[in-house]
C-alpha atoms as a PDB file:
ATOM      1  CA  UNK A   1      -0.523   3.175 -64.738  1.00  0.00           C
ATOM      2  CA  UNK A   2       2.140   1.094 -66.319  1.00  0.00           C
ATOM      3  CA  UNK A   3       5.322   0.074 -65.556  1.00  0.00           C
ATOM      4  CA  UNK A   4       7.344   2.263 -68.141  1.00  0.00           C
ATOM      5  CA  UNK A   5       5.137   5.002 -67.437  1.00  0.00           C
ATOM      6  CA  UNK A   6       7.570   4.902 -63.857  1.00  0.00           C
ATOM      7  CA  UNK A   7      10.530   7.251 -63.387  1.00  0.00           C
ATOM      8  CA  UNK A   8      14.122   5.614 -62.638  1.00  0.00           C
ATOM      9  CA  UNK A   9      14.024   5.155 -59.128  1.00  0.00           C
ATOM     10  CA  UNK A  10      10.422   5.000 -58.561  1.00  0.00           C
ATOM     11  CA  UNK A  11       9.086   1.905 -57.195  1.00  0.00           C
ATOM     12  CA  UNK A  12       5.506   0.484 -57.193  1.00  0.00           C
ATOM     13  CA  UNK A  13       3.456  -2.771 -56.845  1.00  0.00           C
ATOM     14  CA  UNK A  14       2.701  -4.751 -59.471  1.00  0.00           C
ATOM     15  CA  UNK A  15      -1.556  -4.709 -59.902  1.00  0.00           C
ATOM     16  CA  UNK A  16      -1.894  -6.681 -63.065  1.00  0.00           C
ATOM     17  CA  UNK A  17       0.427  -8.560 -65.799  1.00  0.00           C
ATOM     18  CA  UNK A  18      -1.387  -8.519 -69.199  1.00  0.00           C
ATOM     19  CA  UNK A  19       0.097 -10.197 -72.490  1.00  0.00           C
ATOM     20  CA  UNK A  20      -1.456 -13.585 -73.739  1.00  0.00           C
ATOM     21  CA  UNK A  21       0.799 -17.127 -73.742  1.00  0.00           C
ATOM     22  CA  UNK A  22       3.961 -17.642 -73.485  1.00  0.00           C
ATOM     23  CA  UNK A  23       4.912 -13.954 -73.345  1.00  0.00           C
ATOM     24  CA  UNK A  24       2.661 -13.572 -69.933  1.00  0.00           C
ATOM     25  CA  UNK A  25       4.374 -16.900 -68.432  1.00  0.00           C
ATOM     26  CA  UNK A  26       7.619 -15.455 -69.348  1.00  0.00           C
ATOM     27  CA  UNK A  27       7.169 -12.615 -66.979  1.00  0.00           C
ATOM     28  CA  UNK A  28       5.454 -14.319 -64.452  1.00  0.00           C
ATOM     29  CA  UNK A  29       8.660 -17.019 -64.457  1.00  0.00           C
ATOM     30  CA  UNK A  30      10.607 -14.067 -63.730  1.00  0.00           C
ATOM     31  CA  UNK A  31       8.940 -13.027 -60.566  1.00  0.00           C
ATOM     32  CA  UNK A  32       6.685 -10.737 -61.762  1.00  0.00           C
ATOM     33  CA  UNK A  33       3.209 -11.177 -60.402  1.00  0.00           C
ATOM     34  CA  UNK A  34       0.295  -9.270 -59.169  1.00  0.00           C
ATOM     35  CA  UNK A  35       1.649  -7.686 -55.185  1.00  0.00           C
ATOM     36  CA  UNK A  36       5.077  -8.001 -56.059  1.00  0.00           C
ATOM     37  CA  UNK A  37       7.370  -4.382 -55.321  1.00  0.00           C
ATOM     38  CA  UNK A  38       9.494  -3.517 -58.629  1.00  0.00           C
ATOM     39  CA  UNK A  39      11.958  -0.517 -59.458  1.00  0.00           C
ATOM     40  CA  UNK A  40      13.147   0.788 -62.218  1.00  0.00           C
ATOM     41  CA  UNK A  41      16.738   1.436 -62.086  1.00  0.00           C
ATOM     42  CA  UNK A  42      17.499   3.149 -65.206  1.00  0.00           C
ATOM     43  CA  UNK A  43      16.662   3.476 -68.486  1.00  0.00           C
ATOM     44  CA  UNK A  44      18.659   3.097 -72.033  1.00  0.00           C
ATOM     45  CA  UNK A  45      19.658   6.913 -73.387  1.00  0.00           C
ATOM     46  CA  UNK A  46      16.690   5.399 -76.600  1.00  0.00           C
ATOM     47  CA  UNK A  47      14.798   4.837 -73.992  1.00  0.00           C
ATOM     48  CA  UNK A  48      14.713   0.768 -74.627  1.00  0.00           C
ATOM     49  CA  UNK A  49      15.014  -1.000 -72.914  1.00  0.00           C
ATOM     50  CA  UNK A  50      14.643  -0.538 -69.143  1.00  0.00           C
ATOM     51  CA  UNK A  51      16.373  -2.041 -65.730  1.00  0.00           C
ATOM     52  CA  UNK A  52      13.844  -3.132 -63.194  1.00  0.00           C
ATOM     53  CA  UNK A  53      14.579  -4.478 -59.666  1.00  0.00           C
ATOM     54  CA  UNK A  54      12.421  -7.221 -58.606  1.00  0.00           C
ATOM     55  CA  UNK A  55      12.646  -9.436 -55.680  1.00  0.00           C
ATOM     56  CA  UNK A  56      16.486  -8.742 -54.910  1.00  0.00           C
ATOM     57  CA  UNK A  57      17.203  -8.936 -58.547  1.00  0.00           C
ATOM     58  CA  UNK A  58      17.716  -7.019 -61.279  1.00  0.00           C
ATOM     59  CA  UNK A  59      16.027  -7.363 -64.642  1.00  0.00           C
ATOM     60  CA  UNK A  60      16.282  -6.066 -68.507  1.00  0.00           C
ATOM     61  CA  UNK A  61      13.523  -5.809 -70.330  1.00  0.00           C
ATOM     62  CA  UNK A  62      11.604  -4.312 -73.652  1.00  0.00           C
ATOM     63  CA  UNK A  63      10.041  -0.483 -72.795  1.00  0.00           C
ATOM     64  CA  UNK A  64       7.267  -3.548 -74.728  1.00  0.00           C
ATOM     65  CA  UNK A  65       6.645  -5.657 -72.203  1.00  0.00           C
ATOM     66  CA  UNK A  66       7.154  -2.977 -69.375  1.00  0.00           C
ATOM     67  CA  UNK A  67       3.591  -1.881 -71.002  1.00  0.00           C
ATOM     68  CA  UNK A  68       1.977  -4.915 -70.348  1.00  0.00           C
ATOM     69  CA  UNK A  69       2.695  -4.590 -66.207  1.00  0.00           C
ATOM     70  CA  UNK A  70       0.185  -2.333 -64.808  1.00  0.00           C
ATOM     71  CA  UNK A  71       1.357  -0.648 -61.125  1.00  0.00           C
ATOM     72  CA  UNK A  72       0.093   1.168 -58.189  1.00  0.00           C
ATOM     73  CA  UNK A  73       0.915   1.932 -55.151  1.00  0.00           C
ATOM     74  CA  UNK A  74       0.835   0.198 -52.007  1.00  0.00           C
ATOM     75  CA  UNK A  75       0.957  -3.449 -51.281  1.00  0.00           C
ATOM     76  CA  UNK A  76      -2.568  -5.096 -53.088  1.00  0.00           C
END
């Protein structure tokens, strides 16, 4: 599953982050890597873009990207 596949308030692990260059490094810079817990906090009423906790922070980005982060559950 990905990322904006989650409801607000659901949380999940981060299994994978797909996207090529400097796209990929851009969301790995911003903490999100493969084991970390994110949460999606709400949504925009278009539906993009969405707010994501991650690591005690909170995060906007493009319903896009979200696609790119596959999720499960549990700690891997």
């Amino acid at each position: 599953m990905t990322l904006d596949k989650l409801a607000v308030g659901g949380s999940a692990y981060v299994t994978k982050v797909g996207g090529e260059g400097n796209l990929r490094l851009r969301l790995l810079d911003m903490g999100i890597i493969p084991g970390t817990k994110i949460s999606v906090i709400k949504v925009a009423p278009l539906g993009d873009p969405i707010e994501i906790r991650v690591r005690e922070y909170e995060l906007t980005i493009r319903l896009e990207d979200a696609q790119l982060i596959e999720i499960g559950e549990g700690n891997k």
